[in-house]
N, C-alpha and C. Protein backbone atom coordinates (compact mmCIF):
# COMPACT_ATOMS: atom_id res chain seq x y z
N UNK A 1 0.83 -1.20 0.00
CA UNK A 1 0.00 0.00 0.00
C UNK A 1 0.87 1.26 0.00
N UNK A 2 1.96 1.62 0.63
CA UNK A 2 2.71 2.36 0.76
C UNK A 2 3.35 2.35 -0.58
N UNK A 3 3.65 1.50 -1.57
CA UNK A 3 4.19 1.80 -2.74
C UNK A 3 2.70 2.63 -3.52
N UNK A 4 1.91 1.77 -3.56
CA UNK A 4 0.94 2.02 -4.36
C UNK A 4 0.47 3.96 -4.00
N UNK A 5 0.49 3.91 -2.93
CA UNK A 5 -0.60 5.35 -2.45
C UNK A 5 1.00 6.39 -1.71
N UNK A 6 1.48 5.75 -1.51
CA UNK A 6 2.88 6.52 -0.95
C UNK A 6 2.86 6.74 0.79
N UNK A 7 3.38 6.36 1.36
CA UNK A 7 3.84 6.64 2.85
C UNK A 7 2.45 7.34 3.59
N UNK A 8 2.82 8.18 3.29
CA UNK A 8 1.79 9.65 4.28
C UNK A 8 0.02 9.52 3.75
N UNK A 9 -0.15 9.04 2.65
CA UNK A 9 -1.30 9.11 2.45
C UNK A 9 -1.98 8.00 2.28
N UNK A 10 -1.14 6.94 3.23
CA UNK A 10 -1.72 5.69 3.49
C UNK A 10 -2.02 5.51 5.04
N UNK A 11 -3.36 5.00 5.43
CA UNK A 11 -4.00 5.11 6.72
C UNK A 11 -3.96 3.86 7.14
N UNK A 12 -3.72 3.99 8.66
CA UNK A 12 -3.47 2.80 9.36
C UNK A 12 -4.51 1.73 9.14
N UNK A 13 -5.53 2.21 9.17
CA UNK A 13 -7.01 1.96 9.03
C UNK A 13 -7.29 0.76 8.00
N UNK A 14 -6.88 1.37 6.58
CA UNK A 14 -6.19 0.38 5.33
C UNK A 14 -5.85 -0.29 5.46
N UNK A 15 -4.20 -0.34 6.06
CA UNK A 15 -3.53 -1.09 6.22
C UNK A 15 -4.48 -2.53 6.75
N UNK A 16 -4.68 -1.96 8.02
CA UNK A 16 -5.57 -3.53 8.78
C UNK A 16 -6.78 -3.77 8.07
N UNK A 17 -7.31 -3.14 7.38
CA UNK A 17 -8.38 -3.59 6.82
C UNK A 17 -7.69 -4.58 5.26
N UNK A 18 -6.65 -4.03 4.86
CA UNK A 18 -5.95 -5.12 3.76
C UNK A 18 -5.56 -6.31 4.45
N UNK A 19 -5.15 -6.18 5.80
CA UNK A 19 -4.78 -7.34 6.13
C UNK A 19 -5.89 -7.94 6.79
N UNK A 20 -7.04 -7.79 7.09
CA UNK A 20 -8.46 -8.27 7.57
C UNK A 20 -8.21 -8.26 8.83
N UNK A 21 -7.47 -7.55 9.72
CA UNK A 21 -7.57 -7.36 11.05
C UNK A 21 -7.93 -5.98 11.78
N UNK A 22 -8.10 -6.03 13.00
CA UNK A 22 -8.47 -4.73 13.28
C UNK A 22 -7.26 -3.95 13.16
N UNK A 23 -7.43 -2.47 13.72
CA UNK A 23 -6.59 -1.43 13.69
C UNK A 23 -5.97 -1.87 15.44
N UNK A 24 -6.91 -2.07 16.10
CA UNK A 24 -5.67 -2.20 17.66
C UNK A 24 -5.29 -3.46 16.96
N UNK A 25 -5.10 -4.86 16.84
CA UNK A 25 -4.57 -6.00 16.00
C UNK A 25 -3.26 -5.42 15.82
N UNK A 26 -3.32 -4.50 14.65
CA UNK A 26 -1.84 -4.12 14.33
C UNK A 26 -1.21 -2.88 14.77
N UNK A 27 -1.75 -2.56 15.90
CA UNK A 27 -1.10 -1.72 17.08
C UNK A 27 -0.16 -2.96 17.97
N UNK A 28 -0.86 -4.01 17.98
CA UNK A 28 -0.49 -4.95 18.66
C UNK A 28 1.00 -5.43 18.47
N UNK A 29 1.20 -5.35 17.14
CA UNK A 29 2.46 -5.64 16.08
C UNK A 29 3.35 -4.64 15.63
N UNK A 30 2.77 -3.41 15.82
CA UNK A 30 3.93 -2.44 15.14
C UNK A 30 3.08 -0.97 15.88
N UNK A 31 4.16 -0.56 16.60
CA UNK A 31 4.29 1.00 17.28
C UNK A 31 3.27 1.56 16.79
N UNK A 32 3.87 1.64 15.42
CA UNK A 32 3.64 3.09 14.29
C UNK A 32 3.43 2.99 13.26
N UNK A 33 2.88 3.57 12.28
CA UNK A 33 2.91 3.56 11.11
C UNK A 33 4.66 3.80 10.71
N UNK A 34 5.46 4.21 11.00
CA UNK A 34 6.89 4.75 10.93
C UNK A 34 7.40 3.18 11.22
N UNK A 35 6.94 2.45 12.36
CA UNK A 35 7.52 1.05 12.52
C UNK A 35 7.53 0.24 10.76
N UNK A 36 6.17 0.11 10.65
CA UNK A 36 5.61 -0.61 9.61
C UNK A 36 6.93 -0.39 8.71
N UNK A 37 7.05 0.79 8.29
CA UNK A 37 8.27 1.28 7.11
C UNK A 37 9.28 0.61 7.30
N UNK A 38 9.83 0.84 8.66
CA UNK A 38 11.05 0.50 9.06
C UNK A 38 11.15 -0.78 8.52
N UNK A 39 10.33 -1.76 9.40
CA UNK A 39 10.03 -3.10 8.80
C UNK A 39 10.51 -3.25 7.56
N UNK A 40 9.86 -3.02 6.44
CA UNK A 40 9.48 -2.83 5.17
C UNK A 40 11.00 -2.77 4.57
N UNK A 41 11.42 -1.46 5.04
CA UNK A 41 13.09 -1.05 4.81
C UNK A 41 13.91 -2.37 4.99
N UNK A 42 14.06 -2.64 6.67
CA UNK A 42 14.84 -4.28 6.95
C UNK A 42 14.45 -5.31 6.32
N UNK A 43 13.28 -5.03 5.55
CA UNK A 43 12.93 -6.56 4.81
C UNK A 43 14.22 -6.68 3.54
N UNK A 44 13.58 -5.43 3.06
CA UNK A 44 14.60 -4.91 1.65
C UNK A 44 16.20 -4.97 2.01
N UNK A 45 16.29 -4.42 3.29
CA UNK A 45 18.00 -4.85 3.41
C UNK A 45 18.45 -6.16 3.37
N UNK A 46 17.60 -6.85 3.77
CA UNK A 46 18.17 -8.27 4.16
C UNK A 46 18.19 -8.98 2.83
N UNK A 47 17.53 -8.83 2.24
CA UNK A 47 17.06 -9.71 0.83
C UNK A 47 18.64 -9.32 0.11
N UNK A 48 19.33 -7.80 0.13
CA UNK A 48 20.33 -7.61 -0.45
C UNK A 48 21.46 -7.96 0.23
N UNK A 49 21.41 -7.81 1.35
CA UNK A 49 22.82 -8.76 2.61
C UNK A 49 22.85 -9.99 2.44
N UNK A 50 21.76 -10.59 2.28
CA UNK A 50 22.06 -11.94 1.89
C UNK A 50 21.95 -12.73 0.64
N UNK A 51 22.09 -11.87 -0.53
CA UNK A 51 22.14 -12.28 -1.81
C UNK A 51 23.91 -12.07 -1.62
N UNK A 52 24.20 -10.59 -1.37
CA UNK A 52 25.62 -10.24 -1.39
C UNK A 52 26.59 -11.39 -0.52
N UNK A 53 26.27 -11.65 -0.06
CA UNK A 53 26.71 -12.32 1.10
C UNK A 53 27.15 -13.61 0.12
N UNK A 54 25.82 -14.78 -0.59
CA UNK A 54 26.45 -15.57 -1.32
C UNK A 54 27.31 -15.04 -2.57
N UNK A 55 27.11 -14.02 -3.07
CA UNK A 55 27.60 -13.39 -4.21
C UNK A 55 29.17 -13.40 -3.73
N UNK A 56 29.24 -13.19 -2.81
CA UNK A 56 31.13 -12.52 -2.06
C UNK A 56 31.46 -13.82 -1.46
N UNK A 57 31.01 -15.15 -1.89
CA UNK A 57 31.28 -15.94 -0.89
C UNK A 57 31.48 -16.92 -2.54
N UNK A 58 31.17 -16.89 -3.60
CA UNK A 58 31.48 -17.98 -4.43
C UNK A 58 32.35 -17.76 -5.20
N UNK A 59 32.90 -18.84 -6.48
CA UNK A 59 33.91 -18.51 -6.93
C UNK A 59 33.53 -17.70 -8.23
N UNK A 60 34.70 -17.37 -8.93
CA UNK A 60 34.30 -16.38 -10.03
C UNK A 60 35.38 -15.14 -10.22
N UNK A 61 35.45 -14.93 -10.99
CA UNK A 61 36.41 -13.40 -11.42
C UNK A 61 35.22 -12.63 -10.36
N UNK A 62 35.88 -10.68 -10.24
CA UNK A 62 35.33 -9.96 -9.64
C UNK A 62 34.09 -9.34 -10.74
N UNK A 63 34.33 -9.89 -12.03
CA UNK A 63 33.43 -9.63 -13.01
C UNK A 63 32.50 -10.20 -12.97
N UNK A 64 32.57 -11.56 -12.64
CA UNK A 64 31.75 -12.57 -12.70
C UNK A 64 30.64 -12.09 -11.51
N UNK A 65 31.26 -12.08 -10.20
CA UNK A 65 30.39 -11.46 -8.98
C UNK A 65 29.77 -9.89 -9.22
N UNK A 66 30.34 -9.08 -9.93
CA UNK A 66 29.48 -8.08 -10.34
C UNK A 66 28.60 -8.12 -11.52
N UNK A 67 28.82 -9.25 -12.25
CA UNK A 67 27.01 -9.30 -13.33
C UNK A 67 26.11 -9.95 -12.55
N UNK A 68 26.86 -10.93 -11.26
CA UNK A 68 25.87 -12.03 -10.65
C UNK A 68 24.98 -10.56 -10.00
N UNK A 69 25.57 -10.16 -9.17
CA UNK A 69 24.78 -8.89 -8.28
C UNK A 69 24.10 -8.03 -8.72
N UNK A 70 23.93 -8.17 -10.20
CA UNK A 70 23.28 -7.07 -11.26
C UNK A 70 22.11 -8.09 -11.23
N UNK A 71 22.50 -9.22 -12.08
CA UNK A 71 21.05 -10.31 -12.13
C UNK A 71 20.45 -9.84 -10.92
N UNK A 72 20.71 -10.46 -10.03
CA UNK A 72 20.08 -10.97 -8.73
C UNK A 72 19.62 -9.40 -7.95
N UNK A 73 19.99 -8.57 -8.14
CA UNK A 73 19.37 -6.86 -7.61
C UNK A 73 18.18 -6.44 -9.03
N UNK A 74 18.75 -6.92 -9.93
CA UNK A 74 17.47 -6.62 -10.69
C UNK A 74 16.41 -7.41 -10.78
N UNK A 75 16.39 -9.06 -10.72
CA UNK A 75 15.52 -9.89 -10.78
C UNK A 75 14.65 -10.27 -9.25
N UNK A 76 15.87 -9.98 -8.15
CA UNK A 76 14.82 -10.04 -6.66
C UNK A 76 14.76 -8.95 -5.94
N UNK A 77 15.67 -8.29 -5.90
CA UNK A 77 15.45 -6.85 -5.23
C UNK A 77 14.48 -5.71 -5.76
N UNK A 78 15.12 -5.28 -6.81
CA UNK A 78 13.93 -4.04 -7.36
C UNK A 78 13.26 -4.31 -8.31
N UNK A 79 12.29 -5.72 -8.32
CA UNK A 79 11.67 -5.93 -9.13
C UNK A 79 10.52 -6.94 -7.76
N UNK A 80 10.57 -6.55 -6.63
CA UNK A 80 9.67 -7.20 -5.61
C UNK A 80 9.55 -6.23 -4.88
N UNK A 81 8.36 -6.19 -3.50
CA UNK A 81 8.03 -5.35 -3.08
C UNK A 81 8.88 -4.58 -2.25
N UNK A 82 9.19 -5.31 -1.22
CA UNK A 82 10.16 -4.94 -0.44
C UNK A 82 11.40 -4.23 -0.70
N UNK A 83 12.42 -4.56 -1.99
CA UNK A 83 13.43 -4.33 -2.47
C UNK A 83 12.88 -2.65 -3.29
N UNK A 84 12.05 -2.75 -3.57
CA UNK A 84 11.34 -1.37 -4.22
C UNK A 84 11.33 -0.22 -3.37
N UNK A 85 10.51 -0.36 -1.78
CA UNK A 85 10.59 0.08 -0.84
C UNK A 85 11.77 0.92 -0.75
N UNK A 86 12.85 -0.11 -0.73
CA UNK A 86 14.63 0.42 -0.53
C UNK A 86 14.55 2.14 -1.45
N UNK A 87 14.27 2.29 -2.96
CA UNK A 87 14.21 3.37 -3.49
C UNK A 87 13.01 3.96 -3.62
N UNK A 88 11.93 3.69 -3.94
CA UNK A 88 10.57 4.62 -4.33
C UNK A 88 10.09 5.11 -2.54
N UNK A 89 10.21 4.62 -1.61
CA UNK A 89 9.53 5.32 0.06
C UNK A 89 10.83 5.68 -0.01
N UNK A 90 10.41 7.48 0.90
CA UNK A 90 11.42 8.40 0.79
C UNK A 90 11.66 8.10 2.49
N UNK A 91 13.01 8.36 2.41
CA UNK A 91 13.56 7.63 3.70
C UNK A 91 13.24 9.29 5.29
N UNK A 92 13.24 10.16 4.38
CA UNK A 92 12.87 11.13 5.21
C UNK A 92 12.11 10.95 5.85
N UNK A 93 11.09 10.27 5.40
CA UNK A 93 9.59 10.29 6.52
C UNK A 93 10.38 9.35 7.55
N UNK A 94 11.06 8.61 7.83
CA UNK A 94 11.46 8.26 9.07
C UNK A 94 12.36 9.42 9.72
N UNK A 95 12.09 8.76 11.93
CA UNK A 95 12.74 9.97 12.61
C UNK A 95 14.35 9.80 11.99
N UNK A 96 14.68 10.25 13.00
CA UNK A 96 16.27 10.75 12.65
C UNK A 96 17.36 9.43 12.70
N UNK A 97 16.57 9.02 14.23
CA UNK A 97 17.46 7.35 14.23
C UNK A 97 17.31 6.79 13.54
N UNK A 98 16.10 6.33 12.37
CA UNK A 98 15.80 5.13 11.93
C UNK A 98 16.30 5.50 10.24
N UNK A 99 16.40 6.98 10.16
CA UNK A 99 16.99 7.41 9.09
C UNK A 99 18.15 6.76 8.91
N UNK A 100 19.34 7.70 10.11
CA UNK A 100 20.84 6.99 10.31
C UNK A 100 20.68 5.78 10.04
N UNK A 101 19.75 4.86 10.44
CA UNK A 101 20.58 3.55 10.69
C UNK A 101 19.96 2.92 9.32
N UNK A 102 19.20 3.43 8.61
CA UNK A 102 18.86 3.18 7.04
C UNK A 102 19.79 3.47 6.24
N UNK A 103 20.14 4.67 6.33
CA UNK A 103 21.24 5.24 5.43
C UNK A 103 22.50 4.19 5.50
N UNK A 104 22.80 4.32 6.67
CA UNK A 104 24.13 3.37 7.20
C UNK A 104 24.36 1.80 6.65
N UNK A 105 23.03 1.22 6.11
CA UNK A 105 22.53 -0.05 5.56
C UNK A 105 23.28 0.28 3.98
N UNK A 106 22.66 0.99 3.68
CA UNK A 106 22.64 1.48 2.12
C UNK A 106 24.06 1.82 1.59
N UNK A 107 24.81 2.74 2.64
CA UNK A 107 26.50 3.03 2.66
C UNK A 107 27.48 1.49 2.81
N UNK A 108 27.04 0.66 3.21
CA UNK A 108 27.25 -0.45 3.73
C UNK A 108 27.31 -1.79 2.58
N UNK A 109 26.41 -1.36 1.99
CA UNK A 109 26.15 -2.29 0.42
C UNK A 109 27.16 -1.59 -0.49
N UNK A 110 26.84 -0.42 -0.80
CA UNK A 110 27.90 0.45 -1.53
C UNK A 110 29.09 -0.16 -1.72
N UNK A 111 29.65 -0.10 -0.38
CA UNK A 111 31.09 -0.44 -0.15
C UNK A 111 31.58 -1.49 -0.46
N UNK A 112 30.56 -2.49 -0.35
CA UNK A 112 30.34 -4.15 -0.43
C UNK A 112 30.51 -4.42 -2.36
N UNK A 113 29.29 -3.47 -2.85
CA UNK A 113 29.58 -3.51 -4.06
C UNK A 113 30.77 -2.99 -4.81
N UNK A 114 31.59 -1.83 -4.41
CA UNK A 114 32.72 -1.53 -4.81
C UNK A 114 33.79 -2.32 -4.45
N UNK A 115 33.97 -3.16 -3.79
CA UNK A 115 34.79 -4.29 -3.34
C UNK A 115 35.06 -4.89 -4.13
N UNK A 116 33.70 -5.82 -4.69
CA UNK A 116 33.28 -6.89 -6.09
C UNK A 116 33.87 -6.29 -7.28
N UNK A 117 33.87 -4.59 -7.43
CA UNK A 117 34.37 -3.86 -8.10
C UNK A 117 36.11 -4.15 -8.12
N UNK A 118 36.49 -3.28 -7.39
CA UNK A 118 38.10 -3.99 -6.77
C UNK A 118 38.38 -4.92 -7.02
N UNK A 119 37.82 -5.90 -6.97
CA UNK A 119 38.87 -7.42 -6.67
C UNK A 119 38.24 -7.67 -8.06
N UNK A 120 37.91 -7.07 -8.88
CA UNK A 120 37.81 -7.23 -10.36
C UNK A 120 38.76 -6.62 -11.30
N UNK A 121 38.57 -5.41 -10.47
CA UNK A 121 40.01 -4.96 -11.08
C UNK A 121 41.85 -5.43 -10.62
N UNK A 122 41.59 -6.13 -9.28
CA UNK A 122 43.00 -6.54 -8.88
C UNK A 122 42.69 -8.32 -9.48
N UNK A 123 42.19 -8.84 -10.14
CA UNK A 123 41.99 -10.14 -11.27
C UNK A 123 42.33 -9.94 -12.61
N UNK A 124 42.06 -8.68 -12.48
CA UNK A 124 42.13 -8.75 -14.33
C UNK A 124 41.29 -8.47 -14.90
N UNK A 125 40.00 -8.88 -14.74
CA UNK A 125 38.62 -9.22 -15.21
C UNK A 125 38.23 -7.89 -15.39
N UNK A 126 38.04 -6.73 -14.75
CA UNK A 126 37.66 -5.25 -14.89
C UNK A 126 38.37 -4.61 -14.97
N UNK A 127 38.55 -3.51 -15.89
CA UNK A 127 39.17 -2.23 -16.27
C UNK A 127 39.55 -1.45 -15.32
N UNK A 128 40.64 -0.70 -15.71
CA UNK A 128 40.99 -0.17 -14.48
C UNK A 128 40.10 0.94 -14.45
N UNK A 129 39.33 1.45 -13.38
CA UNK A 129 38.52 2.72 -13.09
C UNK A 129 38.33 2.74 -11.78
N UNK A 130 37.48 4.04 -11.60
CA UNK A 130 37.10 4.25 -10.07
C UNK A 130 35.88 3.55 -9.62
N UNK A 131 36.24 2.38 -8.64
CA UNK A 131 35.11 1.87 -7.92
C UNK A 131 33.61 2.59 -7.76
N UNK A 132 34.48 3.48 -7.12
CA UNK A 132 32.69 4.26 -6.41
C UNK A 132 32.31 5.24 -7.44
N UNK A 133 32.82 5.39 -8.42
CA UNK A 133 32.14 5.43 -10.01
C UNK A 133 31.62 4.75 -10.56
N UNK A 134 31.90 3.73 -10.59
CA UNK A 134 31.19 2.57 -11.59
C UNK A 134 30.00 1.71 -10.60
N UNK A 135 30.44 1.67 -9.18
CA UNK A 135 29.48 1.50 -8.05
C UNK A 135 28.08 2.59 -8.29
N UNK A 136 28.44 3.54 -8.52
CA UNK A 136 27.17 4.90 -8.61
C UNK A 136 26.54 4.62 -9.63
N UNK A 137 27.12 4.26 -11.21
CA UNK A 137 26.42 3.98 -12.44
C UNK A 137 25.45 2.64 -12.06
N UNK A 138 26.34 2.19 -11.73
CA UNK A 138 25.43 0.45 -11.73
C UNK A 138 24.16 0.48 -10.32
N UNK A 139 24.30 0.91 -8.98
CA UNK A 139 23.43 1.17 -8.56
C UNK A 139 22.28 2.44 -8.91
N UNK A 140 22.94 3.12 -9.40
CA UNK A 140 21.68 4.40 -9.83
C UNK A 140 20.79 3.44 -10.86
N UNK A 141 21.66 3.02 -11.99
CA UNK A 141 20.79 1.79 -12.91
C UNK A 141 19.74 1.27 -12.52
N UNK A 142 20.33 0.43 -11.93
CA UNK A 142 19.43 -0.42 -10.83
C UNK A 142 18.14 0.01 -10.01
N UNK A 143 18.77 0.79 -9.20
CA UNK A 143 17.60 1.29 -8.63
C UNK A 143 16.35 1.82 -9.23
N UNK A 144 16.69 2.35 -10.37
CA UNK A 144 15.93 3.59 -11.28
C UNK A 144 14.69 2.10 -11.51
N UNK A 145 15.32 0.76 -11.86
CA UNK A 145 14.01 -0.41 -12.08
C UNK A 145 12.69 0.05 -11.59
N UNK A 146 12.69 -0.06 -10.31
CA UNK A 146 11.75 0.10 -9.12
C UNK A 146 10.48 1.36 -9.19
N UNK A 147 11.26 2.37 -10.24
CA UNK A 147 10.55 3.21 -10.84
C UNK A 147 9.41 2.96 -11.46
N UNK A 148 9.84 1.89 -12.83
CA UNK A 148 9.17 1.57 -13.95
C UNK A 148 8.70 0.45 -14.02
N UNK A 149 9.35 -0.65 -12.87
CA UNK A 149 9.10 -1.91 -13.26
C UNK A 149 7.55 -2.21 -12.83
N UNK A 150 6.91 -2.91 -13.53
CA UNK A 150 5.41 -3.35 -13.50
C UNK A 150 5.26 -4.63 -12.95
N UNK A 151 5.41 -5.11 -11.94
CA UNK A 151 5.44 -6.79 -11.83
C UNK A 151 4.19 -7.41 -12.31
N UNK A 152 3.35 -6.76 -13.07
CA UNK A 152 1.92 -7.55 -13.86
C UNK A 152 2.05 -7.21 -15.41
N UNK A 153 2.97 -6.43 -15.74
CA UNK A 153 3.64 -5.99 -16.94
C UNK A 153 4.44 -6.48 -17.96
N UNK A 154 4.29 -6.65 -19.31
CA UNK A 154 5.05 -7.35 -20.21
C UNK A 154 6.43 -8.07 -19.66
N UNK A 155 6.97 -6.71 -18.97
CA UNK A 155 8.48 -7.67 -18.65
C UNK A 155 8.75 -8.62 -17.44
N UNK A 156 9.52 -9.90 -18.01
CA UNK A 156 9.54 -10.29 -16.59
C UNK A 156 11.29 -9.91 -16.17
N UNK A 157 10.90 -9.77 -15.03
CA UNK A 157 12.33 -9.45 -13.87
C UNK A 157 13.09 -10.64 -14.69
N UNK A 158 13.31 -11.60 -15.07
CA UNK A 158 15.12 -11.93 -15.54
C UNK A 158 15.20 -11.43 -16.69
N UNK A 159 14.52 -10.88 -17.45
CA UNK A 159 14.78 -10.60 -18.77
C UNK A 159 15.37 -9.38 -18.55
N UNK A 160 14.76 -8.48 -17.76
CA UNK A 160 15.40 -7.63 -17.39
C UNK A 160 16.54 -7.45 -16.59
N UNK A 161 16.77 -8.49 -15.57
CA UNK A 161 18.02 -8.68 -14.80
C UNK A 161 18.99 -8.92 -16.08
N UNK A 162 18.90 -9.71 -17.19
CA UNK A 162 19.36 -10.10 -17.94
C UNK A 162 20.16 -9.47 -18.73
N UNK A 163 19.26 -8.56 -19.30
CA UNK A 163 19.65 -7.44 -20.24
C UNK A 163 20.87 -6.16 -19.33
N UNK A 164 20.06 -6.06 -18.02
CA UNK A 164 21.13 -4.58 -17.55
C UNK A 164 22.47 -5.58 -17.11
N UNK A 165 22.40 -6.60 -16.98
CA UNK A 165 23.66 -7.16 -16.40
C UNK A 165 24.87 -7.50 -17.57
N UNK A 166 24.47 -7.44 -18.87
CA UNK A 166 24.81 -7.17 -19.85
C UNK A 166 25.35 -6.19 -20.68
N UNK A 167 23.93 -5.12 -19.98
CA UNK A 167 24.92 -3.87 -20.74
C UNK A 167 25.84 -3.32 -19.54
N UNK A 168 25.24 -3.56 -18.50
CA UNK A 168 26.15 -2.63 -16.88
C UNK A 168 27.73 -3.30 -17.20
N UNK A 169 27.98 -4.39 -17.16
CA UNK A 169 29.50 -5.11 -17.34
C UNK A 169 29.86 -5.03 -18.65
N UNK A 170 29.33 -4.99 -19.64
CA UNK A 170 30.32 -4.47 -20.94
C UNK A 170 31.18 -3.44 -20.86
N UNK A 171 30.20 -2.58 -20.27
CA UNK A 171 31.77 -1.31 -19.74
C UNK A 171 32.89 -1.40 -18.86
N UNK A 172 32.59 -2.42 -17.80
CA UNK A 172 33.63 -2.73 -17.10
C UNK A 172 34.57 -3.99 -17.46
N UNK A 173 34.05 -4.44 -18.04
CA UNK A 173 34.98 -5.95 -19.01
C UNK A 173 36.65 -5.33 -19.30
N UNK A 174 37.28 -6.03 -19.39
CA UNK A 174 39.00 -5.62 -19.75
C UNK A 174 38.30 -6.09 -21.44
N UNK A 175 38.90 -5.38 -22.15
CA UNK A 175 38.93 -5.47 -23.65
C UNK A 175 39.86 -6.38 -24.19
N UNK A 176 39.49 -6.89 -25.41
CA UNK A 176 40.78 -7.96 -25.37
C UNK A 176 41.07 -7.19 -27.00
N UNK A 177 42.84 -7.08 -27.40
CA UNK A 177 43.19 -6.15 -28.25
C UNK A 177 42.49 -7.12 -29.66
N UNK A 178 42.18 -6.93 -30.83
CA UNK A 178 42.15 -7.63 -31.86
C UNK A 178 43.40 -7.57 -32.51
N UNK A 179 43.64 -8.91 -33.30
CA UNK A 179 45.02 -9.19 -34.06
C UNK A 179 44.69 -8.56 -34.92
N UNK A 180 45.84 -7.83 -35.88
CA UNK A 180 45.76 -6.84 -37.00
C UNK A 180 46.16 -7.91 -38.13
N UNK A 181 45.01 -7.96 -38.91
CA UNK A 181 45.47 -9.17 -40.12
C UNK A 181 46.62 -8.90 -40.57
N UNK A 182 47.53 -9.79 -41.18
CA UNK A 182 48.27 -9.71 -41.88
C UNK A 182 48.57 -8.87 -43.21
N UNK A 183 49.36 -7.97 -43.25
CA UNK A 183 49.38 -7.08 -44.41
C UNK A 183 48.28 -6.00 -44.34
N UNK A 184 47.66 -5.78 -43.46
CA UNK A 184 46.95 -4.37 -42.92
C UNK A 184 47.62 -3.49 -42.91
């Protein structure tokens, strides 16, 4: 509901009535409407901590682990509810703590992803450039999904994981020189 109608102009009221319970019911379960988010937020973190998590844990060039993390952020993260949450609910409407410790989630992946970056470029496998450059292209990418993506809509999430993980690592690929025919 909060994707659909946006944060603030979604009523508690709704909420329990989507879920067929009363309104004290889910007082019972969550503070606040601000809880609910939070929730919502940690759902979305976790889904990406623990994709990353196997992603940084198997084998593969650092290339290889950065198209896997492209698939898998475009096909389960911002192409499901929760993972959407992460970019389309504006993190402002939470207080100040729950901001910090959102933000701090998000700085936290970053770093994680520029790593995959790094150890692509100390393999071989990626070009030499600036991490938290090519970290900014490929997550802004990414995220921007969550915008447009329709989950009842022509596309399905791997086709699309498919395609950006394709074009996102062509730019970071090491080039391989072509042989100059003979008598060129």
């Amino acid at each position: 509901m909060f994707l659909e109608q946006g944060f603030n102009r979604t009523k508690l009221s709704d909420v329990a009535e989507q879920l067929n319970i009363t309104k004290p019911a889910l007082y019972h379960y969550f503070a606040s409407k601000e809880a609910i988010l939070i929730e919502c937020f940690r759902m979305g973190q976790e889904l990406i901590e623990a994709h990353l998590a196997e992603i940084e844990a198997s084998d593969g060039s650092g290339l290889d682990k950065v198209r896997e993390f492209i698939r898998v952020y475009a096909a389960k993260i911002m192409t499901a509810d929760f993972g959407m949450c992460l970019v389309r609910l504006d993190d402002r409407e939470l207080s100040e703590e729950a901001r910090r410790k959102f933000r701090k989630g998000k700085r936290l992946v970053d770093q994680r992803v520029r790593a995959l970056i790094a150890e692509g470029i100390a393999d071989g496998s990626i070009a030499t450039c600036d991490p938290k450059m090519a970290a900014f292209a490929i997550e802004g990418s990414l995220n921007w999904i969550a915008h447009w993506y329709q989950p009842r809509g022509p596309l399905q999430a791997t086709v699309v994981a498919e395609t950006f993980a394709s074009l996102l690592t062509e730019g970071l690929a090491v080039r391989q020189e072509r042989a100059t025919p003979a008598g060129a």
